[in-house]
C-alpha atoms as a PDB file:
ATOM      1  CA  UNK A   1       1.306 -23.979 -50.087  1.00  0.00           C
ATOM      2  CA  UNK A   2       4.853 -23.808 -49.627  1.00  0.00           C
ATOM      3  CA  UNK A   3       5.452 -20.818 -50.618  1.00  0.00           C
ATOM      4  CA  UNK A   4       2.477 -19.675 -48.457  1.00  0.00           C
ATOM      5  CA  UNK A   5       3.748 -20.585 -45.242  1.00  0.00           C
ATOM      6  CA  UNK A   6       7.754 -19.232 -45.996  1.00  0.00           C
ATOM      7  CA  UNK A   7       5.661 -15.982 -46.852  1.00  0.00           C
ATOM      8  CA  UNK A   8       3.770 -16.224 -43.798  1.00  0.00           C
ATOM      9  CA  UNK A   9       6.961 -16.709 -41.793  1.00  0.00           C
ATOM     10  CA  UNK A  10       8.861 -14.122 -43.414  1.00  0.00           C
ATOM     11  CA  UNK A  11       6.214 -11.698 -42.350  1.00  0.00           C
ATOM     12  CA  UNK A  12       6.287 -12.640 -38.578  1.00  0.00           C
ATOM     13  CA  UNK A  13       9.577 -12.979 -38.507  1.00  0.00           C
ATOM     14  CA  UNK A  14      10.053  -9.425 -40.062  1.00  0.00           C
ATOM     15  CA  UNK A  15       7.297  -7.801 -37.455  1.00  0.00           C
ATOM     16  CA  UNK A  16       9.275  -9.594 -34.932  1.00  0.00           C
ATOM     17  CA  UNK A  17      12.227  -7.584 -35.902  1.00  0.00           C
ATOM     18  CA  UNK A  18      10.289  -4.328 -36.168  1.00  0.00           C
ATOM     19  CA  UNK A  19       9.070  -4.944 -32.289  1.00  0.00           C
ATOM     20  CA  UNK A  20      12.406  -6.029 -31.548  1.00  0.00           C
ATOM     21  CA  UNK A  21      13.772  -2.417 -33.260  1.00  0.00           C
ATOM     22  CA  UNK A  22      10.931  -0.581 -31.117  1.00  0.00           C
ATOM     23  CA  UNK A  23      12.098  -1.306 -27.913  1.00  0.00           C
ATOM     24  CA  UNK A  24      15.053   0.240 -28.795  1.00  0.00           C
ATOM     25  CA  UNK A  25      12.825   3.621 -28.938  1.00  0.00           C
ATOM     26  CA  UNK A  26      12.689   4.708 -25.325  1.00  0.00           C
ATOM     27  CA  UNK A  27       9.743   6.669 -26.936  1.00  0.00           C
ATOM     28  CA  UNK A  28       8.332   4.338 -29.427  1.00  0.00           C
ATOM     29  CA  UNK A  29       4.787   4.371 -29.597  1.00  0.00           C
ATOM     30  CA  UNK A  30       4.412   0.683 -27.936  1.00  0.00           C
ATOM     31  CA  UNK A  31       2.911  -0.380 -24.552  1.00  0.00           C
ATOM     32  CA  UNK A  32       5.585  -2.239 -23.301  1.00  0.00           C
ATOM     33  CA  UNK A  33       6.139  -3.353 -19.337  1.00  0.00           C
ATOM     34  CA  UNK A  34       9.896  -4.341 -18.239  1.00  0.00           C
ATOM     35  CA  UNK A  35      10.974  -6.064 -15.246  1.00  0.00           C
ATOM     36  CA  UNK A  36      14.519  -5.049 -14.915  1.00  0.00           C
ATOM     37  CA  UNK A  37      16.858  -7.470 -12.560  1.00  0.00           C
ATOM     38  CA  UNK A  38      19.667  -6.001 -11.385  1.00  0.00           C
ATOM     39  CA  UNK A  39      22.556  -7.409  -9.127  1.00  0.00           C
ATOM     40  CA  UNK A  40      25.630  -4.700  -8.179  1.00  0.00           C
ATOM     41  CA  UNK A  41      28.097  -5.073  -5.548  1.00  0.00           C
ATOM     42  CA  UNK A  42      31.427  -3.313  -3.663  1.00  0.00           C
ATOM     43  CA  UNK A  43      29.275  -1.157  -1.920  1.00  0.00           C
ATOM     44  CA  UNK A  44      30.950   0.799   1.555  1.00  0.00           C
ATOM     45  CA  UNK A  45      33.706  -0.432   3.501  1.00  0.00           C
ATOM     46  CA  UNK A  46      32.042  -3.996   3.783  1.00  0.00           C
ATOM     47  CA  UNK A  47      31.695  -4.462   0.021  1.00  0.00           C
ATOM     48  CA  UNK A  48      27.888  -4.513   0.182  1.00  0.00           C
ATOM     49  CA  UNK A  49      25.333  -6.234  -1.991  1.00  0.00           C
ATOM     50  CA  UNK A  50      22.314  -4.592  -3.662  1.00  0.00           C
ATOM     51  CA  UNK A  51      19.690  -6.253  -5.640  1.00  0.00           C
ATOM     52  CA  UNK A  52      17.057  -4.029  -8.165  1.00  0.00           C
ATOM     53  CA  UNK A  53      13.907  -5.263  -9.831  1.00  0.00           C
ATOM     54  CA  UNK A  54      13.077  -1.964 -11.648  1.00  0.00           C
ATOM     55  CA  UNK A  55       9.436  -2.068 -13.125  1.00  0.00           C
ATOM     56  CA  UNK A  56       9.145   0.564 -15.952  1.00  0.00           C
ATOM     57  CA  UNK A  57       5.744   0.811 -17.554  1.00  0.00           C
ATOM     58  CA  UNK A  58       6.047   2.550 -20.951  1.00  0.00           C
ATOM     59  CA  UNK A  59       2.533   4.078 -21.907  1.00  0.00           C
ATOM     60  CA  UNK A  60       2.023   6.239 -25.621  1.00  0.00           C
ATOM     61  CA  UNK A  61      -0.723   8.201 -25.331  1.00  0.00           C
ATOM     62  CA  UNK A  62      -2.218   9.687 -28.253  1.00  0.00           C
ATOM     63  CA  UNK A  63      -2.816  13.781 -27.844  1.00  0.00           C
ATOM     64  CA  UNK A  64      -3.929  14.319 -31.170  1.00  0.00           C
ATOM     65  CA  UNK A  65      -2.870  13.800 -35.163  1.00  0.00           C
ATOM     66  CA  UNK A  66       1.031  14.959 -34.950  1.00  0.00           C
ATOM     67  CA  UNK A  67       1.705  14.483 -31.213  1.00  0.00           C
ATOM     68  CA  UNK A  68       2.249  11.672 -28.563  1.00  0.00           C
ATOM     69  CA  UNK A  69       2.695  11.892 -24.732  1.00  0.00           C
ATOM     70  CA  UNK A  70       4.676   9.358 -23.487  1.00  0.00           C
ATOM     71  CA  UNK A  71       4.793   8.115 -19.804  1.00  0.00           C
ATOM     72  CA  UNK A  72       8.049   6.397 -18.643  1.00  0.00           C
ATOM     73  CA  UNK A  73       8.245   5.173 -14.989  1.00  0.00           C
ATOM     74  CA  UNK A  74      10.703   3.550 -12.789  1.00  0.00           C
ATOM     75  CA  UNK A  75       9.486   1.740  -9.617  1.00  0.00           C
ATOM     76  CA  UNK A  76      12.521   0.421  -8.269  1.00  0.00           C
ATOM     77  CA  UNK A  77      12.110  -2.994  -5.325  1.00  0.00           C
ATOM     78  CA  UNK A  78      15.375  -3.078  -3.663  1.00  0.00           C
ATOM     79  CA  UNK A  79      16.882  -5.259  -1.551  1.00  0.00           C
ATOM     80  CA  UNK A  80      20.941  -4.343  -0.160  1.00  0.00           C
ATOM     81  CA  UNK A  81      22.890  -5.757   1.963  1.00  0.00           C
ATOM     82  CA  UNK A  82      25.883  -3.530   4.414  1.00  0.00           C
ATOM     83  CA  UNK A  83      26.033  -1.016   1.705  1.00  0.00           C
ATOM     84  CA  UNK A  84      26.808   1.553   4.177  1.00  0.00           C
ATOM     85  CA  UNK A  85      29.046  -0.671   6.372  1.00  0.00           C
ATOM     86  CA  UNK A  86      27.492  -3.067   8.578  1.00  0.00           C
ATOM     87  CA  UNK A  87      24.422  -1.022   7.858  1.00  0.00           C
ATOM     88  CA  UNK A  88      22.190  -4.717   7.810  1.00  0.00           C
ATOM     89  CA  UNK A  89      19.238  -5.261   5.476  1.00  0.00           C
ATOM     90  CA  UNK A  90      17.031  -3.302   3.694  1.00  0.00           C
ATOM     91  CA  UNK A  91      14.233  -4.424   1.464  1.00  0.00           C
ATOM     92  CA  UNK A  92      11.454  -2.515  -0.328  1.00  0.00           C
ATOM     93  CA  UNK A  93      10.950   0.366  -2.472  1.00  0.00           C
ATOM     94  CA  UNK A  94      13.083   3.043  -3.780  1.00  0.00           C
ATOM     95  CA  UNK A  95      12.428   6.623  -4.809  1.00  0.00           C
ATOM     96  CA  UNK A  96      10.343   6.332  -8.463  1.00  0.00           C
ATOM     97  CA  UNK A  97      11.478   8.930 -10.922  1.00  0.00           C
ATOM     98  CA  UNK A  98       7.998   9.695 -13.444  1.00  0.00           C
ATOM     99  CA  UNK A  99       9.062  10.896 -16.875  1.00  0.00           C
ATOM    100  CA  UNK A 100       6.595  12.510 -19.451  1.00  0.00           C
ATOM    101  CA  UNK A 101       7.743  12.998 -23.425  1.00  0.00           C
ATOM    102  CA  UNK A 102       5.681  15.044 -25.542  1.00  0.00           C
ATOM    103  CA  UNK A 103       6.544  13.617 -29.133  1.00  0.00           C
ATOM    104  CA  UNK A 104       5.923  14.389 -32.463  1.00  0.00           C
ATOM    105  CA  UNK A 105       4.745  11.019 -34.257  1.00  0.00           C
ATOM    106  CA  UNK A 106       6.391  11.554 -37.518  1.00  0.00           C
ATOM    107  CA  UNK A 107      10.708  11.467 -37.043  1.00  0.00           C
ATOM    108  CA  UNK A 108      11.811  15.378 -37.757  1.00  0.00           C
ATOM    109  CA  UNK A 109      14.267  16.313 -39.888  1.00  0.00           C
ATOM    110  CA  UNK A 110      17.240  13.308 -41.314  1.00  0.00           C
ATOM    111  CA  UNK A 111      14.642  10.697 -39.415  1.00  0.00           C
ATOM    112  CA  UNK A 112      15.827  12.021 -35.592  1.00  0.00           C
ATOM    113  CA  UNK A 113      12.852  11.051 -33.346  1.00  0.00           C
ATOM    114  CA  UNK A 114      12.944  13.513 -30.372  1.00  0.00           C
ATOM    115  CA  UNK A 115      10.913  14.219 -27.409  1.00  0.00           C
ATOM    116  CA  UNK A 116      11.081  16.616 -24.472  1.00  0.00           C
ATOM    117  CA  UNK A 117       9.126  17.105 -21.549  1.00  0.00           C
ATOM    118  CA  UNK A 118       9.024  17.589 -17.355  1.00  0.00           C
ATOM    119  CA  UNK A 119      10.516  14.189 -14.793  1.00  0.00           C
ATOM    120  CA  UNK A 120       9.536  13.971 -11.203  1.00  0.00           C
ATOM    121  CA  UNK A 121      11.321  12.487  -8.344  1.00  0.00           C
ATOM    122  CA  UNK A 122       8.716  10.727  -6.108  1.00  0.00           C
ATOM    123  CA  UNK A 123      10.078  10.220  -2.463  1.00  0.00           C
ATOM    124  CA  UNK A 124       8.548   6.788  -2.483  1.00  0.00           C
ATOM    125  CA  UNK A 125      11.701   4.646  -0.288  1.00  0.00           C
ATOM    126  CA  UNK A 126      10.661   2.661   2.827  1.00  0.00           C
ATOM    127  CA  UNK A 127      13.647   2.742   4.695  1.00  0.00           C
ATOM    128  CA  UNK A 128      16.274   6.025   5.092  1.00  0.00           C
ATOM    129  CA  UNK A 129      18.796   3.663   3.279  1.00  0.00           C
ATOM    130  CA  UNK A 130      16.301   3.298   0.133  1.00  0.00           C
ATOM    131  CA  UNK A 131      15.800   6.638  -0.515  1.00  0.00           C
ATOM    132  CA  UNK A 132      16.786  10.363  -0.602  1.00  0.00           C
ATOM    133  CA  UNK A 133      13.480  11.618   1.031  1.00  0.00           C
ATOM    134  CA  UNK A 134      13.261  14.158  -1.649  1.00  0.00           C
ATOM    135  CA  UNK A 135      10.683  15.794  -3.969  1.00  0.00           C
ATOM    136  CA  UNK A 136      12.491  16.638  -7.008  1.00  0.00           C
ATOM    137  CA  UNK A 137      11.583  17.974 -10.950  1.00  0.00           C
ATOM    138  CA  UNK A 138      13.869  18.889 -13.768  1.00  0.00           C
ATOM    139  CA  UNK A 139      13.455  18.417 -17.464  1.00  0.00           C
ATOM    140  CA  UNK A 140      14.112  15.480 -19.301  1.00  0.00           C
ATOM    141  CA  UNK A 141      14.183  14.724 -23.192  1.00  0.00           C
ATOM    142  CA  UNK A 142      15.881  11.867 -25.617  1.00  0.00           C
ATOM    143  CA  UNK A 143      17.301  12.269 -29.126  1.00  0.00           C
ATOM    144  CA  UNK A 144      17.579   9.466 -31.831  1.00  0.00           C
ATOM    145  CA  UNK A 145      17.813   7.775 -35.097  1.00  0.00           C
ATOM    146  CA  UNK A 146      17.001   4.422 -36.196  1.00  0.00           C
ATOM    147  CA  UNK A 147      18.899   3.312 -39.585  1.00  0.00           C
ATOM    148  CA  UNK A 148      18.436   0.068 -41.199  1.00  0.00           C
ATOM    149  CA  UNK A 149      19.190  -2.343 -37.949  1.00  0.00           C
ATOM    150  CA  UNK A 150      20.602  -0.017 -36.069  1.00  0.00           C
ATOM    151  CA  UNK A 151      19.686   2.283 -32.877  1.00  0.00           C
ATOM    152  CA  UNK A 152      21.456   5.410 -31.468  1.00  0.00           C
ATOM    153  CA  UNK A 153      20.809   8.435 -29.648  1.00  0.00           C
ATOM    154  CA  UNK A 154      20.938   9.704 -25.738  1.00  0.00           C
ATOM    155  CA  UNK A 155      18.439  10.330 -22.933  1.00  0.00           C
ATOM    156  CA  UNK A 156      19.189  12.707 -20.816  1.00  0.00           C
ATOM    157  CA  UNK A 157      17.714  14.397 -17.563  1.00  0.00           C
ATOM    158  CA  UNK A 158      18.347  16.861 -14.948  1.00  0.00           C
ATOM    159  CA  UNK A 159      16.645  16.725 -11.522  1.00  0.00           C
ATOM    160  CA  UNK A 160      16.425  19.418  -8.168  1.00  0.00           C
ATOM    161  CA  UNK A 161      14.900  18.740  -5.337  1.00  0.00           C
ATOM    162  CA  UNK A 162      12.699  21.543  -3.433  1.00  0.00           C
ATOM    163  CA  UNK A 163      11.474  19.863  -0.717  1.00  0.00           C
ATOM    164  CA  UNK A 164      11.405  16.801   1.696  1.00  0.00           C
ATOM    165  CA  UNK A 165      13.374  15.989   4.755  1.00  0.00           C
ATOM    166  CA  UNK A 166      15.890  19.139   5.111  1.00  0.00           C
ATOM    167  CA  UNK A 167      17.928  16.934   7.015  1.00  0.00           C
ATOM    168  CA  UNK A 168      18.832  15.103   3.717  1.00  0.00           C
ATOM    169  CA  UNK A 169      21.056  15.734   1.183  1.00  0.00           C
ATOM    170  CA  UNK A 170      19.459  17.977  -1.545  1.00  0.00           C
ATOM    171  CA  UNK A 171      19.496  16.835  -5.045  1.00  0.00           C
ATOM    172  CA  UNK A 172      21.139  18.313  -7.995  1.00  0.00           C
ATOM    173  CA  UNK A 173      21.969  15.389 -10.615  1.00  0.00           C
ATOM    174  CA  UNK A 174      22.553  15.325 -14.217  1.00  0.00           C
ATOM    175  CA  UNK A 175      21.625  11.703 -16.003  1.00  0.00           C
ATOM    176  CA  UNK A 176      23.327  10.771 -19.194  1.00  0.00           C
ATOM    177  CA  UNK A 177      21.940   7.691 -20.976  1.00  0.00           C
ATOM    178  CA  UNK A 178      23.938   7.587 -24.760  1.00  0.00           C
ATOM    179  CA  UNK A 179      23.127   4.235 -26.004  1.00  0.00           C
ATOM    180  CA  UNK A 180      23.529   2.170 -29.460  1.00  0.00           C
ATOM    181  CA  UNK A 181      22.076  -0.953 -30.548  1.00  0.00           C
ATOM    182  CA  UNK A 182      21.735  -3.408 -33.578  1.00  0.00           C
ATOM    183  CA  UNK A 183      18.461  -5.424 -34.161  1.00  0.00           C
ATOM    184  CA  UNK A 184      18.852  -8.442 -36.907  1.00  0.00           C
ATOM    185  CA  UNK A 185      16.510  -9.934 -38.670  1.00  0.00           C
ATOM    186  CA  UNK A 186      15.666 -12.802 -36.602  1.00  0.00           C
ATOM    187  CA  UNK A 187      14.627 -10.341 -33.908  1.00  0.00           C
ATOM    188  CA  UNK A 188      18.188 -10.424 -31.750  1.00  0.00           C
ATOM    189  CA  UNK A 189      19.140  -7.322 -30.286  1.00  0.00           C
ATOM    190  CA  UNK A 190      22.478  -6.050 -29.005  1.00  0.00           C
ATOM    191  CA  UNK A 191      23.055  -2.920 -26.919  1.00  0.00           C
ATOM    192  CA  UNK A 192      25.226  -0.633 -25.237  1.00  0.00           C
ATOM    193  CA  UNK A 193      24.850   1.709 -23.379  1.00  0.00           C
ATOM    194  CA  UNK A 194      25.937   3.613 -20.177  1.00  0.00           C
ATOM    195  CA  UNK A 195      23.236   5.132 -17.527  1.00  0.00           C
ATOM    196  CA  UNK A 196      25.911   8.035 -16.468  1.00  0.00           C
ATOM    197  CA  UNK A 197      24.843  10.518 -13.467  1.00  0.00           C
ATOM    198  CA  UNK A 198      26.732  13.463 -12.013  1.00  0.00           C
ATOM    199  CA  UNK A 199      26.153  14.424  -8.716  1.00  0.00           C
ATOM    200  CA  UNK A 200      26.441  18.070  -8.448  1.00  0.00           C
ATOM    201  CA  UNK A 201      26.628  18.235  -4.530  1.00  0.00           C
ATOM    202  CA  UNK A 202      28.936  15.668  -4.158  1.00  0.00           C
ATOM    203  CA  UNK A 203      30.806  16.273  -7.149  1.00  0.00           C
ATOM    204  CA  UNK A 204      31.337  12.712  -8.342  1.00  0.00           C
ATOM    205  CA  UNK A 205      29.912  10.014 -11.457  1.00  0.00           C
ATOM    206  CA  UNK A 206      28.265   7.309 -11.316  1.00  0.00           C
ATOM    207  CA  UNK A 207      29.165   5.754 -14.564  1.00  0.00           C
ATOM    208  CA  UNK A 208      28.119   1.686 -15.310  1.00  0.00           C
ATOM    209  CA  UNK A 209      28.702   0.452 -19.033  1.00  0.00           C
ATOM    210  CA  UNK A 210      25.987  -2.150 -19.456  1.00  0.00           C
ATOM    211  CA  UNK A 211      26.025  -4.640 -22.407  1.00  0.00           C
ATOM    212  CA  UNK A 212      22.880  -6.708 -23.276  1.00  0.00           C
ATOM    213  CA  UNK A 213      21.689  -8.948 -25.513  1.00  0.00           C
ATOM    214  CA  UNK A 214      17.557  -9.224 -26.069  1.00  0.00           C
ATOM    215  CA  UNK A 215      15.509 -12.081 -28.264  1.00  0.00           C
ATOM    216  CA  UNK A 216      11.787 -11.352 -28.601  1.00  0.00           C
ATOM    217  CA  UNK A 217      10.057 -14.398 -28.647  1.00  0.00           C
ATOM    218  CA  UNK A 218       6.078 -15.358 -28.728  1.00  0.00           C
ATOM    219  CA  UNK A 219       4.132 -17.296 -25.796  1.00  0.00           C
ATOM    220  CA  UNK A 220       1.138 -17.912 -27.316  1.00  0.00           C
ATOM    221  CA  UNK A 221       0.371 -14.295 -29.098  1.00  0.00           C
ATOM    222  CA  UNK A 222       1.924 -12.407 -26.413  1.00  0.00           C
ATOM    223  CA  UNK A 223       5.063 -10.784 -27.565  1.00  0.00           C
ATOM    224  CA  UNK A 224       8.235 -11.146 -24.638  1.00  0.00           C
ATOM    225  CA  UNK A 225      11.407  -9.901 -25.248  1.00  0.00           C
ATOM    226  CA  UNK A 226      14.108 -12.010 -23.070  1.00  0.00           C
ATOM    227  CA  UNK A 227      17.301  -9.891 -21.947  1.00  0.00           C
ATOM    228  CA  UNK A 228      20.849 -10.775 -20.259  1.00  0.00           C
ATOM    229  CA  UNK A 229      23.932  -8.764 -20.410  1.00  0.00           C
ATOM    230  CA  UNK A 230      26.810  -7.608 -17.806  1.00  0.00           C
ATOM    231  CA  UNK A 231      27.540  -4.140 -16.535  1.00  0.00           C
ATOM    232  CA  UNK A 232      30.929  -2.333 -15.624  1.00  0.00           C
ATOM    233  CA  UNK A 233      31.417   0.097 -13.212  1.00  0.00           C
ATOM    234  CA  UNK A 234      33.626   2.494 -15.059  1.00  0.00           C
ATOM    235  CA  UNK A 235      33.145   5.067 -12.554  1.00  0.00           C
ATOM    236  CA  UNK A 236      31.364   5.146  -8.975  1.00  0.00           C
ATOM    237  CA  UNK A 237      31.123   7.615  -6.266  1.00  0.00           C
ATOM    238  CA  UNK A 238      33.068   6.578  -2.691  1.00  0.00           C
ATOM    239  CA  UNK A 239      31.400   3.894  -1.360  1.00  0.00           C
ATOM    240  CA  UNK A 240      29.738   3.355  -4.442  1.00  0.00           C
ATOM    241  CA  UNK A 241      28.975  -0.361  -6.694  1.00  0.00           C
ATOM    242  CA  UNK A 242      32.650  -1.323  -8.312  1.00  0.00           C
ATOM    243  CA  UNK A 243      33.282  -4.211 -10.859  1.00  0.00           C
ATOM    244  CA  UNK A 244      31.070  -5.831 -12.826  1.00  0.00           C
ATOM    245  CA  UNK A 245      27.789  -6.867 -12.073  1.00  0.00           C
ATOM    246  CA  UNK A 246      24.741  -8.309 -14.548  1.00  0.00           C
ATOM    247  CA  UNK A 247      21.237  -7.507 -15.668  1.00  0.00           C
ATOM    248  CA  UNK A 248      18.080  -9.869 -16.702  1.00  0.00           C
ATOM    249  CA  UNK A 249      14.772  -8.420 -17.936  1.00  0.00           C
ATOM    250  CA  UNK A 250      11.896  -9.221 -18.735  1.00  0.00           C
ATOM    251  CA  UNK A 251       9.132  -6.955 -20.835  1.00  0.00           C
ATOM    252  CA  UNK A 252       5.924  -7.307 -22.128  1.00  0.00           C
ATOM    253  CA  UNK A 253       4.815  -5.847 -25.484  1.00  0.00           C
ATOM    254  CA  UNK A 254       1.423  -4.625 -26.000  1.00  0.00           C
ATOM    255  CA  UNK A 255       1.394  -3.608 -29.847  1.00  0.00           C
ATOM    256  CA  UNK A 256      -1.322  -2.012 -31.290  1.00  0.00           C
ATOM    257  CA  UNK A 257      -4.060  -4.532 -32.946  1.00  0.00           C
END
């Protein structure tokens, strides 16, 4: 009996890991639903204050035997303080950016697990100070390899805008997303990455180094996976976020039954 149960716990402690190591997948065939705290500051002249909850649904859907689409989205609720001087407050949403992966379900060649496929800019802000008032499209697509604990590969993106307000800036931004990470086998996770973006009108980076640490954990059956970690701004456009500032998350795992 024993024996039994240390079986019994060796098995949930290894699918624990395996969920654990999916997350790391921005492509993994997993339902999974983040909320994704952020806190960055140094903003303008005033050294402003913003505060992110992104909510990023991740939904697999199955196309056929070989291939998966999946659907990544980013609703971002902001609230910012003088980031443009003594610009005031702003709260609500931000612009969503809608990304869809066409993926083959088997890893290719050497185990890389690739997918490719269109993203959308979605001028969804409620205030000028939210958002870019922008439609914009571009193609988007994410390379990796998972080895033993570990995770690495890159996301990357490119997005144009072709219409909204013509009084606003048009877009024409590059998104580089190169991240690593190391599950064990208690289900820990630690990751770095950077979410890099290079504005091609205004010729600048936008370059925070985020380090996290993630423990997937069980309230009742449903699987949670519990994230803190700080962020540097190793690069930021003028009157851009400087220093360091933190992330929390939380995300819900739906695995298949």
């Amino acid at each position: 009996m024993v024996v039994s149960a240390f079986a019994s716990g060796s098995a949930a402690s290894a699918q624990d890991a395996d969920l654990a190591k999916q997350l790391s997948n921005p492509i993994a065939s997993l339902i999974s639903v983040p909320f994704q705290f952020n806190y960055d500051s140094g903003f303008g002249p005033t050294d402003g204050d913003r505060v992110t909850l992104n909510i990023q649904p991740v939904i697999p859907i199955s196309l056929n035997e070989d291939w998966n689409l999946i659907s990544r989205t980013i609703v971002p609720v902001i609230w910012q303080e003088d980031i443009a001087g003594p610009s005031g407050d702003q709260f609500g949403l931000g612009d969503t950016v809608q990304s869809l992966f066409f993926s083959p379900k088997a890893p290719g060649p050497g185990g890389i697990i690739w997918g490719v496929g269109p993203v959308f800019l979605l001028p969804t802000g409620t205030d000028p100070l939210l958002g870019g008032e922008k439609w914009g499209a571009g193609p988007t697509g994410v390379a990796l390899k998972q080895s033993g604990p570990w995770t690495y590969g890159m996301l990357a993106n490119h997005i144009w805008s072709f219409a909204g307000d013509d009084n606003r800036i048009d877009v024409s931004a590059t998104c580089l997303q190169p991240f690593i990470s190391y599950t064990t086998p208690d289900a820990w996770t630690f990751a770095l990455n950077t979410e890099s973006t290079y504005d091609w009108k205004s010729e600048s980076w936008s370059v925070p180094v985020n380090f996290t640490i993630s423990k997937l954990v069980k309230f009742g059956q449903q699987p949670v996976s519990l994230q803190a970690g700080v962020r540097y701004w190793a690069e930021s456009p003028e009157g851009g976020a400087e220093g360091f500032g933190f992330r929390t998350a939380v995300t819900f795992l739906f695995p298949k039954k």
